[in-house]
Protein backbone atom coordinates (compact mmCIF):
# COMPACT_ATOMS: atom_id res chain seq x y z
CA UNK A 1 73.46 -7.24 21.14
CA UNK A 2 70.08 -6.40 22.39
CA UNK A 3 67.70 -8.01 18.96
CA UNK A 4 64.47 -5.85 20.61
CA UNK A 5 63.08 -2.91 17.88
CA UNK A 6 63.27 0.11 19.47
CA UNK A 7 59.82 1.52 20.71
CA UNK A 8 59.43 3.85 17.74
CA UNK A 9 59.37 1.07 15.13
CA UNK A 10 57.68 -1.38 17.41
CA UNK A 11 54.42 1.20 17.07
CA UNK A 12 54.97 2.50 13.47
CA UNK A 13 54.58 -1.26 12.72
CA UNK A 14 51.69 -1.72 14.76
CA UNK A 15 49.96 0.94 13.41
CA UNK A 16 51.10 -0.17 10.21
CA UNK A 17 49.92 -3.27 9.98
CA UNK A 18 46.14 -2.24 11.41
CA UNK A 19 46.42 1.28 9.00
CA UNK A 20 45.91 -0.51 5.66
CA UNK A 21 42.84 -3.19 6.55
CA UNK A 22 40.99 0.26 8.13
CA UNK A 23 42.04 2.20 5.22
CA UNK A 24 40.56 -0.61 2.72
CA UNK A 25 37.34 -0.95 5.14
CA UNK A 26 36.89 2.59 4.74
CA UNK A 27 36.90 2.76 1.13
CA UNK A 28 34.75 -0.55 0.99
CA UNK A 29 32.21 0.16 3.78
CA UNK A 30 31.84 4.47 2.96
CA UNK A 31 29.84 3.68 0.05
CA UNK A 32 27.53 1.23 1.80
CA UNK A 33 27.20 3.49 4.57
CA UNK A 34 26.57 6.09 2.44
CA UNK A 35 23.56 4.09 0.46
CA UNK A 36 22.04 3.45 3.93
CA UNK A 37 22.08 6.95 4.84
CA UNK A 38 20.86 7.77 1.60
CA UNK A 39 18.10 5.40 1.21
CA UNK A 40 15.65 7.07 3.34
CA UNK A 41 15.97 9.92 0.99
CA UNK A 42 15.61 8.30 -2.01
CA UNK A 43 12.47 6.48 -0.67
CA UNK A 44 10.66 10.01 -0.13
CA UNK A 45 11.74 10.64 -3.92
CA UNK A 46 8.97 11.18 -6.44
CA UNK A 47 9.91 7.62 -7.94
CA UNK A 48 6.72 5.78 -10.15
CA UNK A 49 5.26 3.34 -8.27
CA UNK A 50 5.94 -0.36 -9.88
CA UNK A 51 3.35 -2.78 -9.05
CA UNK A 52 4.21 -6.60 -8.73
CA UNK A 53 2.81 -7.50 -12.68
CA UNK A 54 4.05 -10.70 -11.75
CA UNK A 55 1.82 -11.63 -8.72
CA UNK A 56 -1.72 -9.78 -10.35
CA UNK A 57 -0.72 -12.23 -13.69
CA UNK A 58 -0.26 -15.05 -11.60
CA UNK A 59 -2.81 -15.14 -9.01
CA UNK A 60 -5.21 -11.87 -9.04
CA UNK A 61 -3.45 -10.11 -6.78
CA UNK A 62 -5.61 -6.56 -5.60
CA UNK A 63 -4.71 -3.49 -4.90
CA UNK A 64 -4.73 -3.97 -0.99
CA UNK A 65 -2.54 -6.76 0.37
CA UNK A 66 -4.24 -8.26 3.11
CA UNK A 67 -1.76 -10.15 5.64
CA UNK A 68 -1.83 -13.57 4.73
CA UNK A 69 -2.93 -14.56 8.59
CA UNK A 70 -5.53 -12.46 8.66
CA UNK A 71 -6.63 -13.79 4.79
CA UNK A 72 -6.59 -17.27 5.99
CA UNK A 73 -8.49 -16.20 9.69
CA UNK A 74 -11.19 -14.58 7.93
CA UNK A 75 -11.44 -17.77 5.01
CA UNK A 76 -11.96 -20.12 8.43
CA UNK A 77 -14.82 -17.34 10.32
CA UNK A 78 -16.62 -17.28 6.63
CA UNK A 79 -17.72 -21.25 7.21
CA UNK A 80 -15.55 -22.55 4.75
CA UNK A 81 -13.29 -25.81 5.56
CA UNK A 82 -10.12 -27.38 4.64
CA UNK A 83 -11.80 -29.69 2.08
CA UNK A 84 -13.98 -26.23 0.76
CA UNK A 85 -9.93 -24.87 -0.13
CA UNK A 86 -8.85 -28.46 -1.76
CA UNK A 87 -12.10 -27.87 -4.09
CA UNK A 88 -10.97 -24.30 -4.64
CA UNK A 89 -7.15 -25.57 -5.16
CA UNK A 90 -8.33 -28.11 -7.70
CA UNK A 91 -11.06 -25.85 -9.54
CA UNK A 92 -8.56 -22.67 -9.39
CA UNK A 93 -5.54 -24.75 -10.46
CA UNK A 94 -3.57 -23.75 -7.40
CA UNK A 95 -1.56 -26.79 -5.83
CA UNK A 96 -0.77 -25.03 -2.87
CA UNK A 97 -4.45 -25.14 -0.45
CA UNK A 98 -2.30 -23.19 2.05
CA UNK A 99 -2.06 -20.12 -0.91
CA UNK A 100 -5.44 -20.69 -1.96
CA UNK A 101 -7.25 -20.39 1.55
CA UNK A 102 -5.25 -16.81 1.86
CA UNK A 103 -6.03 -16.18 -1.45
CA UNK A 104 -10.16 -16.51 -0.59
CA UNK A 105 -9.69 -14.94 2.49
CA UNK A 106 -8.02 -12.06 1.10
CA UNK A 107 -11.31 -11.69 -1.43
CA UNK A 108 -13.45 -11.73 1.58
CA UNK A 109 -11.60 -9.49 3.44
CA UNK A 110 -12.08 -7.22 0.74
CA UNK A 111 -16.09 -8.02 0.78
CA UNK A 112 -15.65 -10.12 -2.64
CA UNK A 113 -17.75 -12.91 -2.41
CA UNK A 114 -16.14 -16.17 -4.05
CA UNK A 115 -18.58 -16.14 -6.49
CA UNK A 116 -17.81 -13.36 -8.04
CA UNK A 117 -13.85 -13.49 -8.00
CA UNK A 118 -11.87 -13.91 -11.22
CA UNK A 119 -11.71 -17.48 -10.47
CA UNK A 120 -15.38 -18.67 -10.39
CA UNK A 121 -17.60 -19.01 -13.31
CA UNK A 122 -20.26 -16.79 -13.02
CA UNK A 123 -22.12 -18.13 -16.37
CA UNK A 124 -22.06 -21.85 -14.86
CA UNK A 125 -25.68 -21.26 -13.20
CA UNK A 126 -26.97 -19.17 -16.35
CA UNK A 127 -29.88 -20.74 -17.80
CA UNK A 128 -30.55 -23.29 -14.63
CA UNK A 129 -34.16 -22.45 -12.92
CA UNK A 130 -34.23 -22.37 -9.36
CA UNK A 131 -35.62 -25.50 -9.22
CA UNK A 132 -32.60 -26.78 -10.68
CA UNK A 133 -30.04 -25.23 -8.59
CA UNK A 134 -32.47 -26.18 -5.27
CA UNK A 135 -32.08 -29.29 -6.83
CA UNK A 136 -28.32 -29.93 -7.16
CA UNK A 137 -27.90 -28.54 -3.88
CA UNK A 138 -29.78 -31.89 -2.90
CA UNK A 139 -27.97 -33.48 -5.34
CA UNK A 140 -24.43 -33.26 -4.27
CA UNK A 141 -25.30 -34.23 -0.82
CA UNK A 142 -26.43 -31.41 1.46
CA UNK A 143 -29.74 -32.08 3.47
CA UNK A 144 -32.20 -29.45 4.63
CA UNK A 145 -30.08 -29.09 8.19
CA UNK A 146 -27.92 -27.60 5.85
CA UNK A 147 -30.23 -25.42 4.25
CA UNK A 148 -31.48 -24.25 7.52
CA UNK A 149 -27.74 -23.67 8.47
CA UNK A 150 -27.36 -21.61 5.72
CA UNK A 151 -30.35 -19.55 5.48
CA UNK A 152 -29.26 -18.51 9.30
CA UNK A 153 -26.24 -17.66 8.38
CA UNK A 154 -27.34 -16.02 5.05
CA UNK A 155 -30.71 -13.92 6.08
CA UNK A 156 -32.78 -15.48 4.15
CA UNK A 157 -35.58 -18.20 4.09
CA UNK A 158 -34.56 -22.00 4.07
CA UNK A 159 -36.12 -22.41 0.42
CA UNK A 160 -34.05 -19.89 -1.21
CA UNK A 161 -30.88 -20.65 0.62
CA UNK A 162 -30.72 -23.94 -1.30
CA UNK A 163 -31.12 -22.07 -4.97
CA UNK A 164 -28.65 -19.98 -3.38
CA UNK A 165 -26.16 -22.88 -2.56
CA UNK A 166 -27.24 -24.08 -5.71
CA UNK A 167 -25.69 -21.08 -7.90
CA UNK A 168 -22.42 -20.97 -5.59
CA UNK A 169 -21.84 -24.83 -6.01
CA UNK A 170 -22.24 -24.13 -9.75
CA UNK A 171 -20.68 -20.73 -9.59
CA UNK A 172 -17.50 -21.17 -6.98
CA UNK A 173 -17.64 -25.42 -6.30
CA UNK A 174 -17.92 -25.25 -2.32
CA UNK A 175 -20.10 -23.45 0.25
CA UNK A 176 -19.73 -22.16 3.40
CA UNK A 177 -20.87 -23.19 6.82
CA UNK A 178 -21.85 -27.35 5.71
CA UNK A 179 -20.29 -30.03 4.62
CA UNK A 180 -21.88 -32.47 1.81
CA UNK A 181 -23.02 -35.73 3.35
């Protein structure tokens, strides 16, 4: 007695057993294939645009999104250090200095001066004379190397550069280009 199938079965079996897992693949992977196909068409649909609420609630996010390398490249070629971003972190109530220096870079990108980002206080400086604001430039350390620094780097005469400093340490908490004594 020869126990072998015949050929015939051997293959219906075969193609039996393979059959049903392609079957149920089909059925499972058709629609997913289908929403792949389909999702470059419904990407040129007339759909309203949604803009992340979340991020502009959370941390001022603009309009353009600046990539975050280039955000933190241009917060380093603007002058401003590591301990300029921990000030920033600590006055903007960010704990992340990483997120922050992106963050300022992003505004400069943009051509938004610190000072006059959501974050700073631009009412800190009202009422101060610019004797006063020359003078807590001097105050919190800076020296007139500094002042020349920043004047070079600002256009403008040595003498006003430090009322200038004066208003962004009042205004934003660091400046660019020096480091406090």
């Amino acid at each position: 007695m020869d126990h072998r199938e015949p050929v015939e079965q051997r293959r219906s079996t075969w193609q039996g057993r393979f059959r049903r897992p392609a079957v149920v693949f089909g059925l499972i992977g058709l629609p997913i294939a289908g929403s792949v196909l389909m999702a470059p068409a419904a990407a040129n649909a007339d759909v309203p645009a949604i803009e992340p609420v979340v991020e502009h609630l959370a941390f001022g996010a603009s309009a353009a999104q600046v990539p975050d390398a280039t955000a933190a490249q241009a917060y380093a070629d603007a002058g401003y250090t590591y301990e300029d971003a921990v000030a920033l972190s600590r006055s903007w109530g960010v704990p992340d200095v990483s997120q922050t220096k992106v963050k300022a870079g992003s505004f400069l990108v943009e051509g938004t001066p610190l000072a006059a980002t959501p974050y700073a206080n631009p009412s800190a400086a009202d009422g101060l004379s610019d004797t006063q604001l020359a003078q807590l430039f001097v105050d919190t350390g800076y020296t007139a190397e500094d002042a020349a620094v920043l004047a070079q780097n600002w256009g403008v005469d040595p003498a006003l550069a430090k009322v200038k400093a004066g208003r962004e340490l009042k205004t934003v908490g660091v400046l660019p280009f020096v480091d406090a004594s």
